[in-house]
Protein backbone atom coordinates (compact mmCIF):
# COMPACT_ATOMS: atom_id res chain seq x y z
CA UNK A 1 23.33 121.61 3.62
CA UNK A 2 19.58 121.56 3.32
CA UNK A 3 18.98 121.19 6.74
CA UNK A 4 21.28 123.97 7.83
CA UNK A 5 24.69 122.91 7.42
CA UNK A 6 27.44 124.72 6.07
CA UNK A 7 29.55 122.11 4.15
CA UNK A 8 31.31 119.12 5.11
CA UNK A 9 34.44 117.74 4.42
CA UNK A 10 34.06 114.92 1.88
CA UNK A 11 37.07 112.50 1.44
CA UNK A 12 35.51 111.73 -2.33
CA UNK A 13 36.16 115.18 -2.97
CA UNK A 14 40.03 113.76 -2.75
CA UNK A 15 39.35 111.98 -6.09
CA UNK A 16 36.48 113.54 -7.99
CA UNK A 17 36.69 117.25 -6.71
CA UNK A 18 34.63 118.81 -9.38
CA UNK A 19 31.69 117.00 -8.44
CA UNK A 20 31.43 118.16 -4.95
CA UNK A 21 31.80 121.85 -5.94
CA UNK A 22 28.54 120.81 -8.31
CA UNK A 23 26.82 119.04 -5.38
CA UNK A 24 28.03 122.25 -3.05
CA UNK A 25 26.79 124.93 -5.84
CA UNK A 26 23.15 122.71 -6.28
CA UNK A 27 22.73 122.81 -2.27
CA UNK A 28 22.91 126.94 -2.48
CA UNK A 29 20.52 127.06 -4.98
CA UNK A 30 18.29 123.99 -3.83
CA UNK A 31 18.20 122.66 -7.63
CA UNK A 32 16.76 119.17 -6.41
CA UNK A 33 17.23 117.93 -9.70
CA UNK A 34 21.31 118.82 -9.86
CA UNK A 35 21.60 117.57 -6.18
CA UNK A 36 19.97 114.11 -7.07
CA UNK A 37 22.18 113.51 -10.02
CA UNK A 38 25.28 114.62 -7.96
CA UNK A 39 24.60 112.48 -4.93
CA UNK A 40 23.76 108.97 -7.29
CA UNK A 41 27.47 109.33 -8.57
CA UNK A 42 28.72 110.44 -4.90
CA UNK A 43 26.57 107.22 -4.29
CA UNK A 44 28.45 105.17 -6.83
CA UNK A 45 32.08 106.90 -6.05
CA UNK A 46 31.46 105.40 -2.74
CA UNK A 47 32.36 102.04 -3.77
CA UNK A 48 35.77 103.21 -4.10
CA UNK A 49 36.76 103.32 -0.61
CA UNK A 50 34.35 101.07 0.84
CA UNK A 51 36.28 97.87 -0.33
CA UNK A 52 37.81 95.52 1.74
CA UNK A 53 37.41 94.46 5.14
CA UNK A 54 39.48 96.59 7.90
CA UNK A 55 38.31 100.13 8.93
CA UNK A 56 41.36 101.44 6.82
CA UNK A 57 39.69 100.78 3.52
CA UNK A 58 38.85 104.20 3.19
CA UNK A 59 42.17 105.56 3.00
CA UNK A 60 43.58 102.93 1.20
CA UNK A 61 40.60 103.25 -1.61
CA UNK A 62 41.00 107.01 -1.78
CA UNK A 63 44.68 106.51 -2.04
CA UNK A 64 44.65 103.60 -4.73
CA UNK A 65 42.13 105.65 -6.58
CA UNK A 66 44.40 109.02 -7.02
CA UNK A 67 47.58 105.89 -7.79
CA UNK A 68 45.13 105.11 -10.49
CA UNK A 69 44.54 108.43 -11.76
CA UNK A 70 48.23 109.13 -11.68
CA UNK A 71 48.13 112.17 -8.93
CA UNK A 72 49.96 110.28 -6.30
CA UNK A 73 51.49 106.84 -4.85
CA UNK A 74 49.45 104.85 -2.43
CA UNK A 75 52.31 103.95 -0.70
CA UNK A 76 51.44 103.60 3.44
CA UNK A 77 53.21 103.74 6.37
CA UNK A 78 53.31 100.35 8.63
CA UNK A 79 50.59 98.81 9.62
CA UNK A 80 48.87 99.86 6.45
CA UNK A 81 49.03 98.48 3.43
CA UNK A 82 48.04 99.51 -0.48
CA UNK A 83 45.26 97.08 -2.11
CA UNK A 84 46.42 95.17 -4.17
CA UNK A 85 45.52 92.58 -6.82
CA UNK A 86 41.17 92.28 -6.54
CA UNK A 87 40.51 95.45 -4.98
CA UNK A 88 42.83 97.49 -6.86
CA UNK A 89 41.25 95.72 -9.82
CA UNK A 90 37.76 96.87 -8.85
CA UNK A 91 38.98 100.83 -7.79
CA UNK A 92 40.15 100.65 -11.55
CA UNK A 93 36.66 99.39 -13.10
CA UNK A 94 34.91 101.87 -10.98
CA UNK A 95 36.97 104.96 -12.12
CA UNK A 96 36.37 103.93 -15.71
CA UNK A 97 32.75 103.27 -14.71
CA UNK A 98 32.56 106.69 -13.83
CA UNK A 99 35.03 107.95 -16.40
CA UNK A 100 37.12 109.05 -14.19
CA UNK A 101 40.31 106.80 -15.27
């Protein structure tokens, strides 16, 4: 957005909306400071749906986050598949790192 754009459409915003309405409201005002803060825990929300090792981790680590914080079920159509056992473990430390769970 400081280069022009008018948005974006940020799948984090899935499991931690309020902070992309902060990042969003920090961009139209170019408050450096705010957008620096917001983008270190976008940075650190990203961990969430960057786990495991197929190009559907993203959905399945947005989804297993929002099982987590009780908003829906990560249940997936064939082929996909919820995480399970280690990665839902680590989705789970992450939302309480970021005290979101």
């Amino acid at each position: 957005m400081l280069f022009g754009g008018d948005g974006g459409v940020p799948g984090g915003a899935n499991i931690w909306p309020r902070l992309f309405v902060e990042m969003y409201e920090a961009a139209q005002k170019s408050e450096m400071e705010e957008i620096l803060k917001c983008q270190e825990k976008i940075y650190q929300l990203r961990e969430v749906y960057s786990l495991g090792k197929y190009s559907s981790s993203f959905i399945k680590g947005v989804k297993c986050a929002l099982s987590l914080m009780n908003i829906c079920d990560d249940f997936m159509e064939e082929p996909f598949h919820r995480f399970r056992g280690g990665e839902r473990s680590l989705v789970e430390k992450k939302l309480k790192e970021l005290a979101l769970k």
